[in-house]
Protein backbone atom coordinates (compact mmCIF):
# COMPACT_ATOMS: atom_id res chain seq x y z
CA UNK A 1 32.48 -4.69 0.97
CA UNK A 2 31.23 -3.83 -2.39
CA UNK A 3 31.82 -0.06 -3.23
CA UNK A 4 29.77 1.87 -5.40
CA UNK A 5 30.00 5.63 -6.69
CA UNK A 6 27.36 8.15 -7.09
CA UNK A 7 28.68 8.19 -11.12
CA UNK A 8 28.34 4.70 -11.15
CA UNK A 9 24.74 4.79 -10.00
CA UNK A 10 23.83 7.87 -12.37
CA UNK A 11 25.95 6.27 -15.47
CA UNK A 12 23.70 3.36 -15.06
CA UNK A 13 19.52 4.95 -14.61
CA UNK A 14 17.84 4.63 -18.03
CA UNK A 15 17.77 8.02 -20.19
CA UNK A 16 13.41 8.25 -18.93
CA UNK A 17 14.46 7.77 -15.46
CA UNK A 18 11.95 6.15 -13.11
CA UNK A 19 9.73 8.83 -12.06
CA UNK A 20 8.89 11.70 -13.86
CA UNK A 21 10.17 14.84 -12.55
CA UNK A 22 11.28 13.13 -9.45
CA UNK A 23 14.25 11.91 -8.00
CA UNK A 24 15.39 10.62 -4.73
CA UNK A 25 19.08 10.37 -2.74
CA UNK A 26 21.05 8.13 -3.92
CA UNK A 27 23.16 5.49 -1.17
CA UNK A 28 26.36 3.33 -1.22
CA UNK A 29 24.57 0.62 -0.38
CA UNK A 30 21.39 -1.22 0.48
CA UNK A 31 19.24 -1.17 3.39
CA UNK A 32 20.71 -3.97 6.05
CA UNK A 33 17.89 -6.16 7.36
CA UNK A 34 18.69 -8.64 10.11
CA UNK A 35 17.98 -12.09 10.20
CA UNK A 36 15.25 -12.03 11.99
CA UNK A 37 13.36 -9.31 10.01
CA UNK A 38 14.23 -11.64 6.66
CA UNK A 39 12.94 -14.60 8.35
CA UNK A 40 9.39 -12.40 9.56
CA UNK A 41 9.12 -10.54 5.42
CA UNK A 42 9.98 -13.79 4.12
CA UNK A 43 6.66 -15.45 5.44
CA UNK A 44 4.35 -12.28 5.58
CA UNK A 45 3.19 -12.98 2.06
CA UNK A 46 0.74 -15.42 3.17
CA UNK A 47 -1.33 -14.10 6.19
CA UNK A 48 -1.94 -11.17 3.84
CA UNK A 49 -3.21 -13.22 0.91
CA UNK A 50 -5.32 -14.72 3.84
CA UNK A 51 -6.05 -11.51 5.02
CA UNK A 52 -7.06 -10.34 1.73
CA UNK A 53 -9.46 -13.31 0.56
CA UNK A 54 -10.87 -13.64 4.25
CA UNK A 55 -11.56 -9.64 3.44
CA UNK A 56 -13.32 -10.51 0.32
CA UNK A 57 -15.83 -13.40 1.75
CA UNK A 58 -16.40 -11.15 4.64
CA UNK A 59 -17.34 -8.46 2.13
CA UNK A 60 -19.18 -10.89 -0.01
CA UNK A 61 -21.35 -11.87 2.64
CA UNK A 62 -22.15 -9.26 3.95
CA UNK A 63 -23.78 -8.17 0.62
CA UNK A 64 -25.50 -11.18 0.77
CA UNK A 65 -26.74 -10.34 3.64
CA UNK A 66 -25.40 -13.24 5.56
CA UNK A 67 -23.13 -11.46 7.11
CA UNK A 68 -23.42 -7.65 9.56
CA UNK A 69 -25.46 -5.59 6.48
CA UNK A 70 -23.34 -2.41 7.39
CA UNK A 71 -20.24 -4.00 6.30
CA UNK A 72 -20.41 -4.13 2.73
CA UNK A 73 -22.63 -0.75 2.75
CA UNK A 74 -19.91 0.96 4.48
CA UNK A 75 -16.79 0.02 2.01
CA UNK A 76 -19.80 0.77 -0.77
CA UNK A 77 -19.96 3.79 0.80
CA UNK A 78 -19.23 6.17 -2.49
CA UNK A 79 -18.93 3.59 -4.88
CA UNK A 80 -20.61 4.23 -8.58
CA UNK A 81 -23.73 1.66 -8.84
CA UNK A 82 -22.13 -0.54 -11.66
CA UNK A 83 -18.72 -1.40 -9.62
CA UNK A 84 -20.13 -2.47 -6.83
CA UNK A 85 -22.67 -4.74 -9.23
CA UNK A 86 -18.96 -5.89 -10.35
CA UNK A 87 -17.51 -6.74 -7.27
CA UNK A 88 -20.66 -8.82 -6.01
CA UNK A 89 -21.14 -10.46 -9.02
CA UNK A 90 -20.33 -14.24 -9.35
CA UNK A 91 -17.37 -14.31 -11.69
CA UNK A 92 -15.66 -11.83 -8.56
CA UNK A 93 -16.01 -14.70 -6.20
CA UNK A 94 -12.73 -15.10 -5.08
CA UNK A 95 -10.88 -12.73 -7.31
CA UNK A 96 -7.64 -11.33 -5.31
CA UNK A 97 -4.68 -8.47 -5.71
CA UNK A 98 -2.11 -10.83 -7.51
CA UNK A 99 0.45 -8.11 -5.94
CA UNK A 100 0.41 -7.36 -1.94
CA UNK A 101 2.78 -4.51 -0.95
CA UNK A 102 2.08 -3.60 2.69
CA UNK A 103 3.67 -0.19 4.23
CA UNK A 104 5.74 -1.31 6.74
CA UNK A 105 7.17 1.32 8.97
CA UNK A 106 9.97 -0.11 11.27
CA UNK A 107 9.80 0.34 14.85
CA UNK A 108 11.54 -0.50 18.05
CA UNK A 109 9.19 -3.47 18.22
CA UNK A 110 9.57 -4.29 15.21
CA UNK A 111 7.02 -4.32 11.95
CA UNK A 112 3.36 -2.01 11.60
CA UNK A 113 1.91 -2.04 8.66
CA UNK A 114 0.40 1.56 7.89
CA UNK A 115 -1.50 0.13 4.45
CA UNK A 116 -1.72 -2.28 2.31
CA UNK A 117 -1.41 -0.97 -1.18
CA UNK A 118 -4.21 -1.80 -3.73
CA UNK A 119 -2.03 -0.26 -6.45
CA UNK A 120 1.75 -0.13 -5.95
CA UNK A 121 4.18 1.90 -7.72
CA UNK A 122 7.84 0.50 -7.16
CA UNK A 123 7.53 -2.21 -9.03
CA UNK A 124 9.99 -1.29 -11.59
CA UNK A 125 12.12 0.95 -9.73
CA UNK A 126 13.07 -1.69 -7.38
CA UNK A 127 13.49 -4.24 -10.14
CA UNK A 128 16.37 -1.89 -11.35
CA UNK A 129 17.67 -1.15 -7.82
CA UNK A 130 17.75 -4.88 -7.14
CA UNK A 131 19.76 -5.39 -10.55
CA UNK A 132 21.86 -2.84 -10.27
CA UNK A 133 23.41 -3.26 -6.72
CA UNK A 134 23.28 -7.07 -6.97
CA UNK A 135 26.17 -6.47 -9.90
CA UNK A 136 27.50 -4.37 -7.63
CA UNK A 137 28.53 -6.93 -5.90
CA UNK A 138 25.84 -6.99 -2.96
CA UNK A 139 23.21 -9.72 -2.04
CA UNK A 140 20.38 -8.25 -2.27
CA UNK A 141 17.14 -9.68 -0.11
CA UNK A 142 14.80 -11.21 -3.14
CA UNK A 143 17.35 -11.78 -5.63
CA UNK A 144 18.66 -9.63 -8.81
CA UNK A 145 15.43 -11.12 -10.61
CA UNK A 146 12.94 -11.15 -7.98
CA UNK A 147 10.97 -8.58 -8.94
CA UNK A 148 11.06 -9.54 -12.63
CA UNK A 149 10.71 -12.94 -11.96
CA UNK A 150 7.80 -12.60 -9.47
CA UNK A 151 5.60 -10.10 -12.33
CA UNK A 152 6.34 -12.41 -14.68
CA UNK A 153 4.88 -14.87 -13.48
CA UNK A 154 1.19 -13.16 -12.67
CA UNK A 155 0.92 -13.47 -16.75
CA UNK A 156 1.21 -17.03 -18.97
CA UNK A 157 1.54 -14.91 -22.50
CA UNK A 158 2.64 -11.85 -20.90
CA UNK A 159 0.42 -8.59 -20.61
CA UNK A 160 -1.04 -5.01 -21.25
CA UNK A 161 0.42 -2.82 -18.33
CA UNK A 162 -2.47 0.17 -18.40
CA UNK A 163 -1.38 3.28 -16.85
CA UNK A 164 -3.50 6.50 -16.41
CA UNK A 165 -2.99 10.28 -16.76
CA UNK A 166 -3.82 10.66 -12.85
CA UNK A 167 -0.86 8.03 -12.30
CA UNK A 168 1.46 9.31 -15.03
CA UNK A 169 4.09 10.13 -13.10
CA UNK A 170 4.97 6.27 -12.83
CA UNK A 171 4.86 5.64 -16.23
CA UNK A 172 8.90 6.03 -16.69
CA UNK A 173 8.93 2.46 -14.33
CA UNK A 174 6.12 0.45 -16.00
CA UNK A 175 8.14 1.24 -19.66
CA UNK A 176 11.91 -0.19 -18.75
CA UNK A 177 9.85 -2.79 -16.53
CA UNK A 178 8.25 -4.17 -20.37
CA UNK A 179 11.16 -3.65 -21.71
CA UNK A 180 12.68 -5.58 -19.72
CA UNK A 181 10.49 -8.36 -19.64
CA UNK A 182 10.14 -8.56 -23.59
CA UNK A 183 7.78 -8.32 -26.44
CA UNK A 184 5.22 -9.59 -24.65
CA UNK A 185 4.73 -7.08 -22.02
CA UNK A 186 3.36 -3.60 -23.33
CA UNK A 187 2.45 -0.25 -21.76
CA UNK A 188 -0.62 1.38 -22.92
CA UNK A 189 -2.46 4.95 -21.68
CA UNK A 190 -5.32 3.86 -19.73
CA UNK A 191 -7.54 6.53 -21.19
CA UNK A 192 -7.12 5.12 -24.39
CA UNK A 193 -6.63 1.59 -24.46
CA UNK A 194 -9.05 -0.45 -27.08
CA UNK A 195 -10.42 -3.92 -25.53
CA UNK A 196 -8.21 -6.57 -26.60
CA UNK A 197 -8.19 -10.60 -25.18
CA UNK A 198 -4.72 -10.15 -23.40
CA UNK A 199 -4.32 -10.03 -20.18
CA UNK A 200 -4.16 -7.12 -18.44
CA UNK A 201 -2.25 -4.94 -15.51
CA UNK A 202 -4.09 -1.96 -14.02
CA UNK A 203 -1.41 0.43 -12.62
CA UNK A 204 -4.09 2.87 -12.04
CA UNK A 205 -6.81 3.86 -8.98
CA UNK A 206 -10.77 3.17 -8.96
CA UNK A 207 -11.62 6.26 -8.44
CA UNK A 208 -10.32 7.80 -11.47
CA UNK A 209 -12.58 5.28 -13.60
CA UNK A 210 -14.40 8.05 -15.23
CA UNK A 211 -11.15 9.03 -17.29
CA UNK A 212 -11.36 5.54 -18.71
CA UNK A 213 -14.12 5.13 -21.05
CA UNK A 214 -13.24 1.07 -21.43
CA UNK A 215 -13.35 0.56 -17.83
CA UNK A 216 -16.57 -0.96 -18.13
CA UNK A 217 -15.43 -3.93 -20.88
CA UNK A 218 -12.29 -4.23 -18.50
CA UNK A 219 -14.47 -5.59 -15.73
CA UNK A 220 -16.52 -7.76 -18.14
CA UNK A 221 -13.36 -9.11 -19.86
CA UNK A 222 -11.92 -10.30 -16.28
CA UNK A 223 -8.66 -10.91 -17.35
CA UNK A 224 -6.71 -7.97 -15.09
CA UNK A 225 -5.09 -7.68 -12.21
CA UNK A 226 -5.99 -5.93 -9.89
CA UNK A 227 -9.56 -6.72 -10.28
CA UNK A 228 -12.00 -3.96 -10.24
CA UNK A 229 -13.02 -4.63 -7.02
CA UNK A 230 -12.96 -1.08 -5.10
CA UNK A 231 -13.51 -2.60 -1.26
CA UNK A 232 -9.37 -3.65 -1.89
CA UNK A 233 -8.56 -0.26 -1.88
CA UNK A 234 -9.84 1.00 1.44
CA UNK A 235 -7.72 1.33 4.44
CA UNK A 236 -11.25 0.27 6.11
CA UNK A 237 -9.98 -2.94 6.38
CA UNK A 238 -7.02 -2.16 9.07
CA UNK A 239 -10.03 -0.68 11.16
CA UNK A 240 -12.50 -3.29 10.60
CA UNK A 241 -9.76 -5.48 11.49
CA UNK A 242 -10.09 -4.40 15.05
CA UNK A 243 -13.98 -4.28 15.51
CA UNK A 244 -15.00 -5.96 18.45
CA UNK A 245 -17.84 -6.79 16.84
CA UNK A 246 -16.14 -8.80 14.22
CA UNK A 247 -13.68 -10.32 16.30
CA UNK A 248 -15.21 -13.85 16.33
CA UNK A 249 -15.29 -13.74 12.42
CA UNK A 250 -11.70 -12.82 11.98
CA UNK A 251 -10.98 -15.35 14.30
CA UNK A 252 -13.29 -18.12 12.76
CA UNK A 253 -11.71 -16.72 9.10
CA UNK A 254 -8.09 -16.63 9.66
CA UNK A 255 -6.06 -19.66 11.03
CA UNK A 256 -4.45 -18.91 14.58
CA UNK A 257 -1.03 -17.88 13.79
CA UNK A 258 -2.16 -15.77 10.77
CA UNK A 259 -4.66 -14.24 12.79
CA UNK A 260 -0.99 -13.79 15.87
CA UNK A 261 0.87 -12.25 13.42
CA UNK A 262 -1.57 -9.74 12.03
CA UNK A 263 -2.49 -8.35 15.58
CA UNK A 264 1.35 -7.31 15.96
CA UNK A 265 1.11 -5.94 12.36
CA UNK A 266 -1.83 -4.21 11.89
CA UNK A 267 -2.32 -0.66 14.31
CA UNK A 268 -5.32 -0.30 16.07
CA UNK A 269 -7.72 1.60 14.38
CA UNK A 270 -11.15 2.68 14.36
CA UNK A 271 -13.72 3.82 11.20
CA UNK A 272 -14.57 7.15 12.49
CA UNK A 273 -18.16 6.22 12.23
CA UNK A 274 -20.61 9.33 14.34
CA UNK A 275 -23.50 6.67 14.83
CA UNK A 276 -24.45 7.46 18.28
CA UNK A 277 -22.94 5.59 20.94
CA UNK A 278 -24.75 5.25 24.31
CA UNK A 279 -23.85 7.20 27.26
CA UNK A 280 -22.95 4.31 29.41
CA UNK A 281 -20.22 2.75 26.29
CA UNK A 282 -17.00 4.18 25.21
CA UNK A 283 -15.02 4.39 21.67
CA UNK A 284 -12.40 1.43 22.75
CA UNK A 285 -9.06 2.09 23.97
CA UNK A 286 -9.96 6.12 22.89
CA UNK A 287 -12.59 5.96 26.28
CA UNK A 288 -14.96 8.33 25.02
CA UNK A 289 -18.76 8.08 23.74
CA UNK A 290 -18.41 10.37 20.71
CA UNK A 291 -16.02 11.28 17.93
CA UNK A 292 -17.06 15.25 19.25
CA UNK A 293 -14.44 14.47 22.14
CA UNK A 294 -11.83 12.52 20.31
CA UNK A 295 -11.85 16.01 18.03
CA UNK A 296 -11.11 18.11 21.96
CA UNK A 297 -8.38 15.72 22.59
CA UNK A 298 -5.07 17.43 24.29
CA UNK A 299 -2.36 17.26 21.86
CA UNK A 300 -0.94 15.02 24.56
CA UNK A 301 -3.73 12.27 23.92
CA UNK A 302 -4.38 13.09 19.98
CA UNK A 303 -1.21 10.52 19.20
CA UNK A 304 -3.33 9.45 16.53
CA UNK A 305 -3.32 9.32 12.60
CA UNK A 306 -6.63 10.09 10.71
CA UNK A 307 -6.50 8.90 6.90
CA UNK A 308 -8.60 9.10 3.65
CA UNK A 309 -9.73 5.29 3.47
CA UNK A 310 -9.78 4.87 -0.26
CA UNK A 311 -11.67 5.98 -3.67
CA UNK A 312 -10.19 9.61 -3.43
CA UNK A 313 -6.99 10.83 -4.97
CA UNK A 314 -6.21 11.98 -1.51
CA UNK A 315 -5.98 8.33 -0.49
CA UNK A 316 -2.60 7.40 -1.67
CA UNK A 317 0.77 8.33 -0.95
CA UNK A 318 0.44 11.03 2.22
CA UNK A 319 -2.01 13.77 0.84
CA UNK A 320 -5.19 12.38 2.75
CA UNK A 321 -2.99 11.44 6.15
CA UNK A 322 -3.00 13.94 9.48
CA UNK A 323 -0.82 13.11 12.43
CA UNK A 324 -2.91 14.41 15.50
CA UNK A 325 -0.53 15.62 17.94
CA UNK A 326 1.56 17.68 14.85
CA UNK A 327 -1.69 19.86 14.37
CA UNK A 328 -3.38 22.60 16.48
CA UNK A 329 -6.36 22.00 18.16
CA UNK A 330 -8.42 24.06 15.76
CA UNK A 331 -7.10 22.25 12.63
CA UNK A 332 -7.57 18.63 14.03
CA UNK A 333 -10.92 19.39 15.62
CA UNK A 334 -12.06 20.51 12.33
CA UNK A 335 -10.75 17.48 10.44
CA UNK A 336 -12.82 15.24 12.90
CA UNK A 337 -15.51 16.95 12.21
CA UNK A 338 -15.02 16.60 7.97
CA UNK A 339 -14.75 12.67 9.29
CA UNK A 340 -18.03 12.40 10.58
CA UNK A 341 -20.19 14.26 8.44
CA UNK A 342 -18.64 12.91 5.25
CA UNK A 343 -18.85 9.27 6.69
CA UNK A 344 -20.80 7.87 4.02
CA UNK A 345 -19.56 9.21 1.55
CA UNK A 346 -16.09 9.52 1.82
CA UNK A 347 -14.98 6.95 5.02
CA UNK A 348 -12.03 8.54 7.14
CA UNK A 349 -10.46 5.81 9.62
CA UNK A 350 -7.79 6.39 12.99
CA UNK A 351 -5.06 4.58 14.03
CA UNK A 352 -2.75 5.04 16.79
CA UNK A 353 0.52 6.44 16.06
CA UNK A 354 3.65 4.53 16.33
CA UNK A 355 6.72 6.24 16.56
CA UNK A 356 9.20 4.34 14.14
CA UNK A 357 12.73 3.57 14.86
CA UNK A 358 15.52 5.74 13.79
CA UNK A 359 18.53 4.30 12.10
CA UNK A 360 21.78 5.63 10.25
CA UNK A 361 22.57 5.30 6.60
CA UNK A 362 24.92 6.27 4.28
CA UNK A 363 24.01 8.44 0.84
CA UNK A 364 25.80 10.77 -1.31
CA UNK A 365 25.27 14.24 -1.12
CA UNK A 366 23.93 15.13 -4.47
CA UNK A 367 26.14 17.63 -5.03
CA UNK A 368 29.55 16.70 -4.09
CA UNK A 369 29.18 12.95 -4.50
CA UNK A 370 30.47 12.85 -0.90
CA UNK A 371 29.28 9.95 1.21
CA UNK A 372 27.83 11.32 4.39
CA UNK A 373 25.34 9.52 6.90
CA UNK A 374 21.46 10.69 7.47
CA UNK A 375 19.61 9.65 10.62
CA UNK A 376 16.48 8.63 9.32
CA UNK A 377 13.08 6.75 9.98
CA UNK A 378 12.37 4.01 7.68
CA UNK A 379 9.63 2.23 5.72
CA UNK A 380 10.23 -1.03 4.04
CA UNK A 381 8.25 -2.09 1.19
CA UNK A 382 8.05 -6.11 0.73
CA UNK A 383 6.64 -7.22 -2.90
CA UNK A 384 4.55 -10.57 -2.76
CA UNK A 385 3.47 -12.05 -6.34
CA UNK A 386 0.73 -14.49 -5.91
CA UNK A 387 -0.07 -17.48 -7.94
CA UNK A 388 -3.01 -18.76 -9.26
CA UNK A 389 -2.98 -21.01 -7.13
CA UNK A 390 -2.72 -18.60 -3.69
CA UNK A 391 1.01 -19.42 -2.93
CA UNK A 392 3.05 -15.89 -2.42
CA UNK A 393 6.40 -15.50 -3.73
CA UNK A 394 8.32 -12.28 -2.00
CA UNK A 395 10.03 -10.32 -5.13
CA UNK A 396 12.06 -8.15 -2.79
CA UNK A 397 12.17 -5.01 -0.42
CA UNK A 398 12.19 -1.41 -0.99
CA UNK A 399 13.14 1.04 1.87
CA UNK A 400 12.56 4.36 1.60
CA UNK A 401 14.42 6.46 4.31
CA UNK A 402 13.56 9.83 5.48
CA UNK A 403 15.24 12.43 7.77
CA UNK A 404 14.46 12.00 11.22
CA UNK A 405 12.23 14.99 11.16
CA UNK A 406 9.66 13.54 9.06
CA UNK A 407 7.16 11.45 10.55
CA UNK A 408 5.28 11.04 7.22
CA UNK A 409 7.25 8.41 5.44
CA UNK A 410 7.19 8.51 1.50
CA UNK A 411 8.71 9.09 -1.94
CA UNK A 412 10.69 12.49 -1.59
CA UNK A 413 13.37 14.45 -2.75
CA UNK A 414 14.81 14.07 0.23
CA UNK A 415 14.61 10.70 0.81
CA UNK A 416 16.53 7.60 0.14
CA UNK A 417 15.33 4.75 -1.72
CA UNK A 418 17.32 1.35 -1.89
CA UNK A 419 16.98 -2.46 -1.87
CA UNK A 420 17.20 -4.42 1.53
CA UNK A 421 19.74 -7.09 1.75
């Protein structure tokens, strides 16, 4: 097998590092995926592309009323009066994410996708990760290029890469990521970028759009990815997903084994909506006629996982996310309540909890250098680049493991962060 030291690893990380004042754990080696699992990431990048433009017609329609009205007024739910003008508009017909990076948390059963990131950070880190233990001598899962290759090719002359102050911390990534892929590709402060006809990558969230003050001639020019088009970035979707109302849509929307291999995919989940439910009808699956209940749940039956949907800067990474049966009574009671009453304005969904799988990997402790093995839980970040066309490419795989004592699975000092191969 292919060795590599903790020196070679550190010799090797550009001066700026990746993340700015972070770091992570480094590991001998990447993340071992089975067959099987290749074979199921390699072909997820299309029922999410489906997923995603059977999301936007849904949304479309909706607006149009054409479609159930509350839809669209629920993911507008927030929304400044001039973006959601944008996204509606006829030029946004059919405008997608070029980039899909689900959250895939890995399970006994196998793959559950806790979001689907509107934004994703990564992109550069695992470019570098994929380089660097491909020379290494391993074969990585998406190729040394993969990731370069794959963001490449969103852009014909290449591109402006905006980043914000409120996503900063990122910046390190986007700069060797242009550097990497030449002249042509450029990094630029958000705040003050001055309209130009290049194309453009946003590497920054919607609801931080008054810190831009050329947001509004970004939308107009509509040459960036991702689009302005704020309904993307709710977790809404997972929920909505689910609706029993919708069901014959999604159905109608999404060919039969997309639709087969979302359901195993996607948690069920519920928009924690406090419209009044009659007496005789029950939340389904929770069995109860009001979100007042779900809040008195036993921690036995709160196995549940109640997120920010989107628009907030507690939507991303895990500051907006409470695991039910991890809080007291008092705490999660209270946080059902902030659900309902700030429903239209800021949308909260639930999910069921999955308990992920543990595994075993090597890293070297940070000190010593010496290789040691953490028992972890696991989520595996797959990058799909989509063509104009619609056809996804996969770029590669980041996992990031965790201690087994964390059931909150991100970026963190403590955890490691490697390529799949």
């Amino acid at each position: 097998m292919p060795t590599l030291t903790l020196a070679d690893l550190k010799e090797s990380v550009p001066k700026t590092g990746f993340f700015a004042d972070r770091e992570w754990i480094w590991s001998p080696e990447p993340f071992q995926l089975s067959k099987n699992q290749k074979k199921i990431l390699s072909r997820l990048g299309r029922p999410l592309h489906r997923f995603q433009c059977a999301s936007d017609e849904l949304y479309r329609l909706s607006s149009e009323g054409r479609r159930p009205e509350w839809i669209a007024k629920l993911l507008d739910a927030g929304k400044p009066d001039w973006m959601i003008a944008h996204q509606r508009s006829s030029e946004q017909r059919n405008v997608i994410p070029r980039v899909i990076r689900p959250d895939l948390l890995l399970t006994e059963n196998g793959f559950i996708a806790s979001e689907l990131d509107g934004v994703p950070g990564g992109i550069g880190t695992l470019a570098w990760l994929s380089q660097t233990y491909e020379e290494a001598g391993f074969e990585v899962f998406g190729g040394a290029k993969g990731m370069l290759d794959g963001f490449a090719s969103l852009f014909e002359d290449g591109a402006e890469i905006l980043v914000s102050e409120e996503s900063n911390d990122y910046r390190p990534e986007m700069d060797w990521l242009a550097a990497e892929l030449g002249e042509k590709f450029t990094v630029h402060q958000a705040e003050k970028w001055e309209a130009s006809k290049r194309e453009c990558y946003r590497f920054f969230e919607l609801f931080d759009w008054k810190s831009i003050p050329a947001i509004r001639e970004l939308a107009r020019s509509g040459k960036i990815t991702p689009p302005l088009k704020p309904h993307f970035e709710e977790k809404l979707w997972l929920a909505l997903f689910w609706a029993p109302s919708l069901r014959k849509i999604w159905e109608k929307e999404l060919r039969g084994s997309h639709l087969q291999i979302l359901k195993k995919l996607i948690p069920y989940g519920w928009p924690v909506d406090p419209s009044e439910i009659p007496p005789h009808a029950a939340i389904p699956r929770l069995e109860v006629s009001s979100w007042d209940e779900v809040g008195e749940f036993s921690q036995k039956d709160r196995r549940l996982v109640l997120k920010v949907s989107g628009f907030s800067d507690l939507a991303w990474g895990s500051r907006g996310v409470m695991i039910g049966h991890d809080e007291p009574l008092e705490r999660w009671r209270t946080a059902v309540n902030d659900a309902q009453s700030q429903f239209m304005i800021q949308p909260r969904v639930m999910q069921e909890f999955k308990e992920t799988k543990l595994v075993e990997h090597p890293y070297f402790e940070p000190k010593t250098g010496e290789i040691r093995t953490m028992e972890g839980r696991v989520r595996l970040c797959p990058y799909y680049f989509v063509s104009q066309e619609g056809q996804s490419s996969l770029g590669g795989c980041l996992a990031t493991i965790v201690p087994a004592d964390k059931k909150k699975i991100h970026g963190m000092r403590d955890g490691i962060l490697v390529p799949c191969m």
